[in-house]
Protein backbone atom coordinates (compact mmCIF):
# COMPACT_ATOMS: atom_id res chain seq x y z
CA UNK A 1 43.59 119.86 229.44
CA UNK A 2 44.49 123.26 230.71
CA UNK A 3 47.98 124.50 232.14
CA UNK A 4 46.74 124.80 235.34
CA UNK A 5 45.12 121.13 235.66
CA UNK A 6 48.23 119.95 234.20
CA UNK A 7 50.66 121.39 236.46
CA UNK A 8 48.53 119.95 239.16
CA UNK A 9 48.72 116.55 237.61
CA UNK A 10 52.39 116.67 237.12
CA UNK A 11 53.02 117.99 240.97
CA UNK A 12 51.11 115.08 242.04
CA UNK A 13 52.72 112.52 239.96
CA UNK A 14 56.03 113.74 241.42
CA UNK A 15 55.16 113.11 245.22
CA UNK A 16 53.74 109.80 244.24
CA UNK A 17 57.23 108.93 242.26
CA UNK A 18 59.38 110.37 245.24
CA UNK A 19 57.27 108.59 247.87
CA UNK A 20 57.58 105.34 245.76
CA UNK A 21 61.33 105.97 245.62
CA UNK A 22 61.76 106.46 249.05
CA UNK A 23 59.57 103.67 249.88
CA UNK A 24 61.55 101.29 247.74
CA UNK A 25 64.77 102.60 249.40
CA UNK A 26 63.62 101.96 252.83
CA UNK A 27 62.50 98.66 251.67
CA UNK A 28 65.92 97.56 250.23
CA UNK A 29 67.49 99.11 253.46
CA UNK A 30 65.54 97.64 256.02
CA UNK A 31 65.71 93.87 254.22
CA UNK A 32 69.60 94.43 254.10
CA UNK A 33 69.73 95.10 257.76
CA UNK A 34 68.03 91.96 259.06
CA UNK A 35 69.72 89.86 256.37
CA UNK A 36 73.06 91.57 257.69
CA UNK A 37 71.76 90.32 261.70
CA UNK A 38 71.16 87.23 260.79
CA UNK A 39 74.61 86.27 258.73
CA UNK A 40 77.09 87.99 261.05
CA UNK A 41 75.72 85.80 263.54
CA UNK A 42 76.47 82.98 261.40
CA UNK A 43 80.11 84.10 260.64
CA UNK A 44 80.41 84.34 264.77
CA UNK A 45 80.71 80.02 264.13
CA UNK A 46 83.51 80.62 261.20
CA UNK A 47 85.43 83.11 263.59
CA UNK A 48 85.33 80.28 266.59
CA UNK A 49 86.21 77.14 264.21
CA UNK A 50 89.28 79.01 263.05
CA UNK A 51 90.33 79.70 266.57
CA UNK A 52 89.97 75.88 266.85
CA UNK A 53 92.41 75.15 264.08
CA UNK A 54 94.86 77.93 265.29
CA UNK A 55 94.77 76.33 268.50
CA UNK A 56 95.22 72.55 267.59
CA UNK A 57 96.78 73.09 263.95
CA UNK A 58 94.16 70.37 262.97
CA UNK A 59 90.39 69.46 262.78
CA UNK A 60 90.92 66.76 265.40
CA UNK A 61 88.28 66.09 267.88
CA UNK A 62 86.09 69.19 265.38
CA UNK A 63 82.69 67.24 266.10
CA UNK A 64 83.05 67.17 269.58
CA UNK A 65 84.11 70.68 269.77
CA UNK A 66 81.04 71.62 267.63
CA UNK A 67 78.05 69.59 269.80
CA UNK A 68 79.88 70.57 273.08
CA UNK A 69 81.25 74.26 272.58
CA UNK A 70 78.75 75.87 269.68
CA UNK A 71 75.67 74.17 269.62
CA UNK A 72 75.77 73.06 273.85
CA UNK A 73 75.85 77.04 274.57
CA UNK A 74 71.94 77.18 275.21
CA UNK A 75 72.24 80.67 276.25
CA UNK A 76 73.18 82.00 272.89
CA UNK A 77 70.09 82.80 270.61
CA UNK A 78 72.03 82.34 267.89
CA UNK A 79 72.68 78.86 268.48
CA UNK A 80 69.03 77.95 268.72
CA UNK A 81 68.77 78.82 264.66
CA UNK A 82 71.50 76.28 263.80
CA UNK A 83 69.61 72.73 261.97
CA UNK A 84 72.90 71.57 260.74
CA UNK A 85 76.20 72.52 260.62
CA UNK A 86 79.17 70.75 257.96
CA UNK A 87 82.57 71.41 257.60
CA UNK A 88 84.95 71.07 254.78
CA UNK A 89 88.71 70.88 254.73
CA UNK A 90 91.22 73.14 252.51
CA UNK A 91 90.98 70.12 250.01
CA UNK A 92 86.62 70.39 249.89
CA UNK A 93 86.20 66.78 251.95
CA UNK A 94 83.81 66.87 254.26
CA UNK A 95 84.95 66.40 257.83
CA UNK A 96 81.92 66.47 260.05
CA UNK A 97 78.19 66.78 259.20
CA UNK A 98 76.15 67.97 262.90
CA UNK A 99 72.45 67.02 262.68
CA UNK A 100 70.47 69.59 265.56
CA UNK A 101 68.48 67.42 266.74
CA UNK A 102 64.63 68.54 268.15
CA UNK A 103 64.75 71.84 265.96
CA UNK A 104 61.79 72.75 264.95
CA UNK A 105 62.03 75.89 265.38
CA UNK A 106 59.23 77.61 262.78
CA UNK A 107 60.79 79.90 260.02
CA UNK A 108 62.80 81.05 256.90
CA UNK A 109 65.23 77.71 256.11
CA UNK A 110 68.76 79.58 254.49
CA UNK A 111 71.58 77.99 253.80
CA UNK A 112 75.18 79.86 254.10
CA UNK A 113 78.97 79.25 253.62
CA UNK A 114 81.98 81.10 255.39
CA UNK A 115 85.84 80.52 254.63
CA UNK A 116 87.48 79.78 257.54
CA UNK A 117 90.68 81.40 257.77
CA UNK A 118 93.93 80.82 259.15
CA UNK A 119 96.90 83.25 259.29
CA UNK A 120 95.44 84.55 255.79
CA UNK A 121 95.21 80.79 254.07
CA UNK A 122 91.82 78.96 253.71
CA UNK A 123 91.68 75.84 255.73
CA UNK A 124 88.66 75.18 255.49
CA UNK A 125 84.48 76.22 254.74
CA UNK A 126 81.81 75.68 257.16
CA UNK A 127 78.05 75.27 255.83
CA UNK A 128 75.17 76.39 257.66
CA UNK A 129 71.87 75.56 257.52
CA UNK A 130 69.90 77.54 259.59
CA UNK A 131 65.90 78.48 260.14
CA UNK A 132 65.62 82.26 261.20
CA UNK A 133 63.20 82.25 263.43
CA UNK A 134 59.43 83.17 263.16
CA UNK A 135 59.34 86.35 265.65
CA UNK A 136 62.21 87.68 263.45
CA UNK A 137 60.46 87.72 260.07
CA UNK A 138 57.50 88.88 262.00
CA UNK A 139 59.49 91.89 263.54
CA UNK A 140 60.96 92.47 260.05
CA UNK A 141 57.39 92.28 258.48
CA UNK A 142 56.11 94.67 261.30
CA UNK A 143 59.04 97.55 260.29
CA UNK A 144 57.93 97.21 256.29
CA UNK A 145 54.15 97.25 256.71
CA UNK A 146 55.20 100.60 259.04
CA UNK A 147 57.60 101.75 256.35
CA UNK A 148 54.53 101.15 254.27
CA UNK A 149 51.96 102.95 256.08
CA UNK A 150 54.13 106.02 256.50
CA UNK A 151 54.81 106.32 253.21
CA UNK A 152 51.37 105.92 252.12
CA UNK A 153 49.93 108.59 254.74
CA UNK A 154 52.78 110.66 253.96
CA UNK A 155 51.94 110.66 250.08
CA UNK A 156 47.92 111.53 250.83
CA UNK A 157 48.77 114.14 253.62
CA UNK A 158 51.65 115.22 251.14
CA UNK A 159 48.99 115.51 248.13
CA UNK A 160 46.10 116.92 250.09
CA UNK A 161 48.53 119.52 251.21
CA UNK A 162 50.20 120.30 247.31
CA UNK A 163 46.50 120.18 245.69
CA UNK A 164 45.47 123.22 248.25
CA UNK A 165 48.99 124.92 247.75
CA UNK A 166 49.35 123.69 244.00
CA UNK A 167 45.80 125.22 243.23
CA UNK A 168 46.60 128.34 245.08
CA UNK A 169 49.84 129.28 243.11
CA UNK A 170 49.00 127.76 240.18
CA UNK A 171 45.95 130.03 239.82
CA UNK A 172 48.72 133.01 240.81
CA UNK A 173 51.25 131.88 238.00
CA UNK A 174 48.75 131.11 235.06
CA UNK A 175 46.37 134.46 235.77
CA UNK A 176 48.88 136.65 233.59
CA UNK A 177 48.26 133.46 230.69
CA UNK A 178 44.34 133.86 231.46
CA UNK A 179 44.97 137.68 230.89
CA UNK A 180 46.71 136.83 227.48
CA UNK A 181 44.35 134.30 226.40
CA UNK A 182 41.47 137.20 227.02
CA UNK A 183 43.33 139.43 225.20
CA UNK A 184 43.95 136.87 222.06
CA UNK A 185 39.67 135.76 222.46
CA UNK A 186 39.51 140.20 222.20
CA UNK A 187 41.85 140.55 218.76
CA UNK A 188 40.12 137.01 217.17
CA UNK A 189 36.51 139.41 217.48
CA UNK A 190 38.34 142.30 215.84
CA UNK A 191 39.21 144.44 218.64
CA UNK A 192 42.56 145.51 217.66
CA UNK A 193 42.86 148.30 220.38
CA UNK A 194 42.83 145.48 222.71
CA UNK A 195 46.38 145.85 225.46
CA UNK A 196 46.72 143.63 228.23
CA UNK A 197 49.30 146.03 230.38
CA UNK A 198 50.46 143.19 232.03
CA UNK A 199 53.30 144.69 234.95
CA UNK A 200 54.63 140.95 235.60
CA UNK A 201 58.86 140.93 234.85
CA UNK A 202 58.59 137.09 233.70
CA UNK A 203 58.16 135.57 230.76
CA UNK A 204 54.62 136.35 230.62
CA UNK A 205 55.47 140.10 230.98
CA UNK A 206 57.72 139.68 227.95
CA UNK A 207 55.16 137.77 225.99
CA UNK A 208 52.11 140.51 226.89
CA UNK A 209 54.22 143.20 225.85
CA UNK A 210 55.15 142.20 222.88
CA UNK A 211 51.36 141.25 222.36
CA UNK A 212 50.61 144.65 222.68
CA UNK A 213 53.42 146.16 220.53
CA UNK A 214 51.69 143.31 217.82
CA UNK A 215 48.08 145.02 218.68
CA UNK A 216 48.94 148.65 217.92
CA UNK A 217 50.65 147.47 214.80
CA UNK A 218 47.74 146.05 213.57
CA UNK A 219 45.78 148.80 215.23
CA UNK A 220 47.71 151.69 212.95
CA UNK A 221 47.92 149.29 209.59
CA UNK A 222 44.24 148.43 209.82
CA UNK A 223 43.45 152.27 210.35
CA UNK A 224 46.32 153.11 207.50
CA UNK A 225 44.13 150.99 205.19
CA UNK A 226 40.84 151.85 206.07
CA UNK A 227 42.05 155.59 205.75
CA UNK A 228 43.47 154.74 202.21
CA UNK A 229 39.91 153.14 201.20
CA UNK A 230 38.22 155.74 202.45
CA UNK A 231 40.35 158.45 201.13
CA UNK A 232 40.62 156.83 197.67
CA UNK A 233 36.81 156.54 197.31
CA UNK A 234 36.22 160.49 198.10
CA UNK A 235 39.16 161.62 196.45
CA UNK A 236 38.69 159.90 193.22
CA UNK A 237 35.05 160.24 192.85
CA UNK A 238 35.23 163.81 191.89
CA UNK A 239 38.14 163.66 188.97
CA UNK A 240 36.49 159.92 188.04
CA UNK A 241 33.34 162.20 187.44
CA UNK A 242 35.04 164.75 185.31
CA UNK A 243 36.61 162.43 182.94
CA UNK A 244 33.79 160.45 182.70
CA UNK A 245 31.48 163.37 181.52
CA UNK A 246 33.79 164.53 179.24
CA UNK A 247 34.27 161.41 177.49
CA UNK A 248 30.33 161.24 177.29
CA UNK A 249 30.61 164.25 175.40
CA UNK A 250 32.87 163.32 173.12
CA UNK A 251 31.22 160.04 172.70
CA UNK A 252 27.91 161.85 172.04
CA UNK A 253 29.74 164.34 169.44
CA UNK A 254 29.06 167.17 171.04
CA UNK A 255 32.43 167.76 172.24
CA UNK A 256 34.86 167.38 169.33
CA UNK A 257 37.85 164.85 170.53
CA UNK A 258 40.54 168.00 170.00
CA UNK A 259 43.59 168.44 172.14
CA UNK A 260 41.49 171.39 173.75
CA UNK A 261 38.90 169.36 174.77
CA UNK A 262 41.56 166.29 175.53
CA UNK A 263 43.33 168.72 177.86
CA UNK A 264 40.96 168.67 181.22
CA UNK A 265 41.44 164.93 181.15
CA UNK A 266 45.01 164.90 180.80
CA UNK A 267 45.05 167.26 183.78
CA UNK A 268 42.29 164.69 185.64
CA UNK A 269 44.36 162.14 184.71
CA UNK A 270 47.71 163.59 186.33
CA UNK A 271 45.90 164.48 189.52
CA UNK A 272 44.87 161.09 189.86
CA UNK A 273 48.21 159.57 189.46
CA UNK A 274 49.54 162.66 191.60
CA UNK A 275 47.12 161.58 193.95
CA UNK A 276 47.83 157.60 194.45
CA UNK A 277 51.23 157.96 194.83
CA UNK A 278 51.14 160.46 197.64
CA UNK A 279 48.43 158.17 199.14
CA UNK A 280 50.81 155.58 198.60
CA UNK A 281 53.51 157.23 200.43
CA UNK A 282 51.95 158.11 203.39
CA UNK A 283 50.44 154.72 203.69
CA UNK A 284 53.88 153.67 204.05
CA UNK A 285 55.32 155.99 206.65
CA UNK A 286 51.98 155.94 208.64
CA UNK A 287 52.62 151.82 209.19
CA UNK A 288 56.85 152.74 209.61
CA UNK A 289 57.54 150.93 205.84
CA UNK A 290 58.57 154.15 204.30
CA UNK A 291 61.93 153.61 202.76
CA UNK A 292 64.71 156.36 203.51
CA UNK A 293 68.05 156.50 201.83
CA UNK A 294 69.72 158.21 204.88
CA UNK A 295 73.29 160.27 203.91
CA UNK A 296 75.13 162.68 205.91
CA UNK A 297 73.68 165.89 204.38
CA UNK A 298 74.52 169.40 205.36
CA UNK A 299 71.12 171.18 205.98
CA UNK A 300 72.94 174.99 205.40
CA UNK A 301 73.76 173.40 201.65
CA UNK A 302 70.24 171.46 201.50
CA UNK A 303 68.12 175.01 202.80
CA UNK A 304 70.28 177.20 200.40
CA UNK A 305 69.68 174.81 196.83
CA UNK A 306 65.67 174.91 198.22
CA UNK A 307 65.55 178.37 198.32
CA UNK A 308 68.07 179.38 195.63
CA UNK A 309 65.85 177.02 192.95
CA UNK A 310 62.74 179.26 194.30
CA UNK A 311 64.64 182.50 193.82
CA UNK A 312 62.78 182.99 190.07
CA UNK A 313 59.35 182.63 191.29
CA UNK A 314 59.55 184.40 194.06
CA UNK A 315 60.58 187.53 191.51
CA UNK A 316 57.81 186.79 189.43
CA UNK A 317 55.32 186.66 192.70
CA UNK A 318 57.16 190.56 193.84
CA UNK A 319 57.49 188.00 196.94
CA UNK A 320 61.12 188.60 199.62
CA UNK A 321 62.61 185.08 199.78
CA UNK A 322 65.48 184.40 202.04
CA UNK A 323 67.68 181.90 203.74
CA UNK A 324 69.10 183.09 206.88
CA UNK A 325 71.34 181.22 209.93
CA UNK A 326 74.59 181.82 212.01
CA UNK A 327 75.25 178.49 211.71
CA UNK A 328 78.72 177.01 209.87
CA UNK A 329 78.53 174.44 207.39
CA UNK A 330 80.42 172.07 209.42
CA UNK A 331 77.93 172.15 212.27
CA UNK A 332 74.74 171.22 210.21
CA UNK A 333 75.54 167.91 208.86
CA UNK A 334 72.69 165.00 209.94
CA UNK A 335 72.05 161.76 208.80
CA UNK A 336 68.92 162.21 206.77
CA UNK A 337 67.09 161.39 203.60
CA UNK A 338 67.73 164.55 201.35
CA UNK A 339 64.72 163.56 198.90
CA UNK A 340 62.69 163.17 201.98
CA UNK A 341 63.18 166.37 204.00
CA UNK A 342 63.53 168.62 200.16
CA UNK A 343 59.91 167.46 199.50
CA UNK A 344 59.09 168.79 203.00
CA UNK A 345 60.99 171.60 202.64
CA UNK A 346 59.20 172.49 198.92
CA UNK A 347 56.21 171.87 200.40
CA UNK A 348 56.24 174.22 203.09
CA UNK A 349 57.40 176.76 200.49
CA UNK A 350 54.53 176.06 198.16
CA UNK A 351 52.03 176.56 200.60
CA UNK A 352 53.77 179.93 201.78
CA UNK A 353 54.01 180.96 198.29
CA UNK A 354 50.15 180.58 197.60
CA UNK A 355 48.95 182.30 200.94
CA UNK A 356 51.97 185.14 200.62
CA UNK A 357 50.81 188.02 198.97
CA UNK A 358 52.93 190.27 197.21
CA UNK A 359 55.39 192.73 198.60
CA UNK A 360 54.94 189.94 201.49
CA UNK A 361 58.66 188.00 203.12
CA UNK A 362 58.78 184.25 203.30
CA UNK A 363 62.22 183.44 205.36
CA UNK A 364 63.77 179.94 205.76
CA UNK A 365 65.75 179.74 209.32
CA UNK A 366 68.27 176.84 210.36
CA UNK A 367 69.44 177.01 213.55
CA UNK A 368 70.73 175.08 217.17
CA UNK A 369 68.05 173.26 219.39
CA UNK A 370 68.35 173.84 223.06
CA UNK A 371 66.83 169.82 223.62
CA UNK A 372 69.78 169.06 220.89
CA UNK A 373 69.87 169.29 216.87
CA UNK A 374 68.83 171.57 214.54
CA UNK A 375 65.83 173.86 213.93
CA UNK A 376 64.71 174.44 210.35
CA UNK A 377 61.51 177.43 210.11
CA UNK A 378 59.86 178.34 207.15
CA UNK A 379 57.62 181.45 207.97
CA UNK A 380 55.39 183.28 205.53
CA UNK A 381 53.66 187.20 206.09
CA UNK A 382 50.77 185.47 204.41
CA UNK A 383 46.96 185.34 205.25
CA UNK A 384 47.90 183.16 208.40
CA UNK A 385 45.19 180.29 209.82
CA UNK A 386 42.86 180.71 212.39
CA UNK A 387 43.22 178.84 215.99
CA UNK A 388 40.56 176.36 215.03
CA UNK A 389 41.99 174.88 212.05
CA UNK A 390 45.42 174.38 213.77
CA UNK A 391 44.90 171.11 215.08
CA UNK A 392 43.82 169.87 212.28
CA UNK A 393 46.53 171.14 209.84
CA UNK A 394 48.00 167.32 209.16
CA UNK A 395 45.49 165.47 208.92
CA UNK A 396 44.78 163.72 205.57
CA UNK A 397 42.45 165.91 203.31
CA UNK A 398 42.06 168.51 205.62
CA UNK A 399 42.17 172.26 204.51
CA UNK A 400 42.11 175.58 206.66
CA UNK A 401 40.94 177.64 203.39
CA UNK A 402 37.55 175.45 202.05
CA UNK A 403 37.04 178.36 199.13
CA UNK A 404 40.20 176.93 197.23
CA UNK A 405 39.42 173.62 195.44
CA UNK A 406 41.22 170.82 194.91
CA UNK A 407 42.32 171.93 191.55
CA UNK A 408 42.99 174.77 192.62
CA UNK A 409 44.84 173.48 195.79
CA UNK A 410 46.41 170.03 195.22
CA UNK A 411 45.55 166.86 196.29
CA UNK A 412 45.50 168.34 200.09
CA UNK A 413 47.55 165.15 201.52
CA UNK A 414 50.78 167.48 201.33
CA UNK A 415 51.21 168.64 204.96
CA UNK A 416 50.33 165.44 206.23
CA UNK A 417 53.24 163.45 204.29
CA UNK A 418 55.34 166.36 205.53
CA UNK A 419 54.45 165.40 209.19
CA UNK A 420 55.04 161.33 208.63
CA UNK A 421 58.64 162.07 206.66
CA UNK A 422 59.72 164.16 209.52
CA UNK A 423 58.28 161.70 212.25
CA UNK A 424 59.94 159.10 210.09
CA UNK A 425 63.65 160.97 210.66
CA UNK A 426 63.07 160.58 214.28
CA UNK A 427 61.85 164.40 214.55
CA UNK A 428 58.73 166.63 214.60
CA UNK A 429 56.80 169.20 213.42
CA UNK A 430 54.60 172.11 214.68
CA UNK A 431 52.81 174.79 213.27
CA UNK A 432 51.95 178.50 215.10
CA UNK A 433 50.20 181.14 212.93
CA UNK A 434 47.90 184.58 213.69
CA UNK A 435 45.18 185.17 211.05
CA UNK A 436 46.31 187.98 209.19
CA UNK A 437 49.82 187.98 210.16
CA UNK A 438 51.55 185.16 208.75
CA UNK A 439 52.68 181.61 209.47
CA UNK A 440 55.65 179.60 210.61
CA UNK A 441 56.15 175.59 210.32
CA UNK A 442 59.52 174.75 212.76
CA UNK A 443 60.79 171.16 211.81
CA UNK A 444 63.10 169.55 214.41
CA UNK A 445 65.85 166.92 213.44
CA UNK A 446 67.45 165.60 215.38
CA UNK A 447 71.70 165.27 214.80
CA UNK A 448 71.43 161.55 214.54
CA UNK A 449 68.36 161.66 212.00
């Protein structure tokens, strides 16, 4: 059964139990009232007798009193009920027992007794046995089958009018669930870019969102793995081929199996492994798994140990390498993983190293971010990348320079695990360059990390 039919179900079940209640109430009420008539006419007899007794102290001459005074009053209704009327003394004897004669009058026969009291003391108990008459019950049977009728029109005009209005707002209320369910039908078929956008601020709003926050993580896993299969398959075919021809060689003796000829394979082999684990990484930051081991760090101290460790080959390259900022030590701490950011850092540098010629500058900057935090540049007076290629620059695989091979130029997922460390630290990274005049990679961190 859907929500909707059920809602309508239960609305309906609740009129019907509150027009049931209320019908019982009236009932119970309505009984009580005539029942209430009928003895506090009665009691009118105990009220008189004691008056009697007050008056004569006794129960003398009682039966006379009773034909003569209460039942001989022709003009009171009430007295036309009365079949018999008996009255005991304090002690329970019976004093007087009044037949009615010729009372046939058509009805409920009901039996009562009343105390009758005198200055506070019981002196006695009158017993009535009365019929209440015909046009009474009818009048009382006439006000419940009305009580009935109104309730029972007032439940089908009540239910007509909550099925319309029920199936009006219940379609209102459970279209955001329709929405969902759509969405849910969308993801089951594979669509994982599926987002329902719902702008509801219920419980259904809080639901779809977080259905869509679920959709886009399983949007940017799936396309994390199907990258990584992808990737692995092109990547691996071409060092897979190498050391399986060279081992066909050596199985086929025409290679000898010497460490010269072991050599390519060992270098295959480290590629390979090279390879995996930087797939592996950035498979991790790209779904936000990437562990960091954040510390506060100064960046002046992390920037200068980068560049200081460089110094050597920089000489042997007849390349300029320098660290330069205005900033003081104290003003450069962050909380950041140093392992993290150093691998971006030497990566940067190895790149500028390889496109720097010599006699050519490569200059690390750190300095103050007008948005807030810090600034780190790494620019190069190398070959520089044309316009084209820019938007491309971290993207898995991708390389600006296609004459350089992957031997030649690593296992090309370097600027792209650059770009997912620093995304992971809550910053970013850009990249401007001129073809033939150089290019600069500014990092932004921010001072929280």
């Amino acid at each position: 059964m859907k929500v909707r039919t059920k809602l309508l179900v239960s609305l309906l079940a609740l009129i019907v139990f509150m027009g049931t209640v209320y019908y019982g109430i009236s009932y119970l009420y309505s009984k009580n009232l005539f029942s209430q008539y009928v003895q506090e006419s009665q009691k009118d007899y105990a009220k008189q007798l004691a008056n009697y007794y007050k008056k004569n102290e006794s129960w003398a001459g009682i039966e006379n009193y009773i034909n003569k005074k209460l039942l001989g009053e022709k003009q009171k209704s009430s007295s036309e009920w009365v079949r018999d009327i008996k009255i005991y003394d304090a002690h329970d004897h019976l004093l007087v027992s009044t037949n009615v004669p010729n009372r046939s009058v058509e009805g409920k026969v009901q039996t009562d007794q009343y105390p009758i009291l005198y200055e506070g003391t019981q002196v006695g108990v009158v017993e009535i046995t009365g019929t209440t008459p015909i046009g009474l019950l009818m009048a009382e049977q006439q006000v419940f089958r009305t009580i009935s009728f109104g309730t029972l029109t007032g439940i089908i005009c009540t239910s007509m009018i909550a099925l319309l209005l029920g199936a009006w707002l219940t379609k209102i209320f459970t279209r955001p669930l329709g929405t969902i369910l759509q969405g849910i039908q969308r993801v089951k078929e594979g669509d994982l870019q599926t987002q329902l956008k719902l702008d509801t601020q219920d419980e259904f709003g809080e639901v779809a969102n977080s259905f869509d926050l679920m959709t886009q993580k399983l949007y940017k896993t799936e396309q994390a793995r199907t990258h990584l299969v992808a990737d692995v398959a092109h990547e691996l075919r071409t060092p897979l081929t190498i050391i399986q021809g060279q081992l066909e060689l050596i199985q086929q003796g025409i290679k000898p199996a010497e460490p010269s000829t072991l050599l390519p394979i060992q270098d295959e082999v480290a590629r390979l492994t090279r390879l995996v684990q930087d797939l592996h990484q950035l498979s991790l930051a790209e779904v936000g798994k990437l562990p960091l081991e954040k510390k506060t760090v100064s960046l002046r101290q992390l920037l200068e140990q980068i560049t200081s460790m460089y110094q050597f080959e920089a000489e042997e390259r007849k390349i300029q390498l320098r660290f330069e900022t205005e900033l003081e030590d104290v003003s450069t701490f962050v909380q950041i993983d140093p392992n993290r950011i150093t691998q971006v850092i030497v990566n940067l540098l190895s790149n500028a190293f390889t496109y720097t010629p010599e006699e050519g500058e490569i200059i690390v900057t750190l300095e103050k971010s007008l948005a807030g935090g810090l600034l780190m540049r790494v620019m190069d007076t190398g070959s520089g990348i044309d316009a084209e290629h820019l938007p491309h620059l971290f993207d898995r695989f991708y390389r600006a320079d296609t004459n350089r091979s992957r031997q030649e130029g690593g296992t090309g997922l370097g600027l792209a695990i650059a770009k997912e460390f620093v995304e992971a630290h809550g910053g970013t990274i850009t990249v401007a360059s001129k073809k033939g005049k150089g290019t600069c990679f500014t990092i932004h961190i921010p001072i929280g990390g």
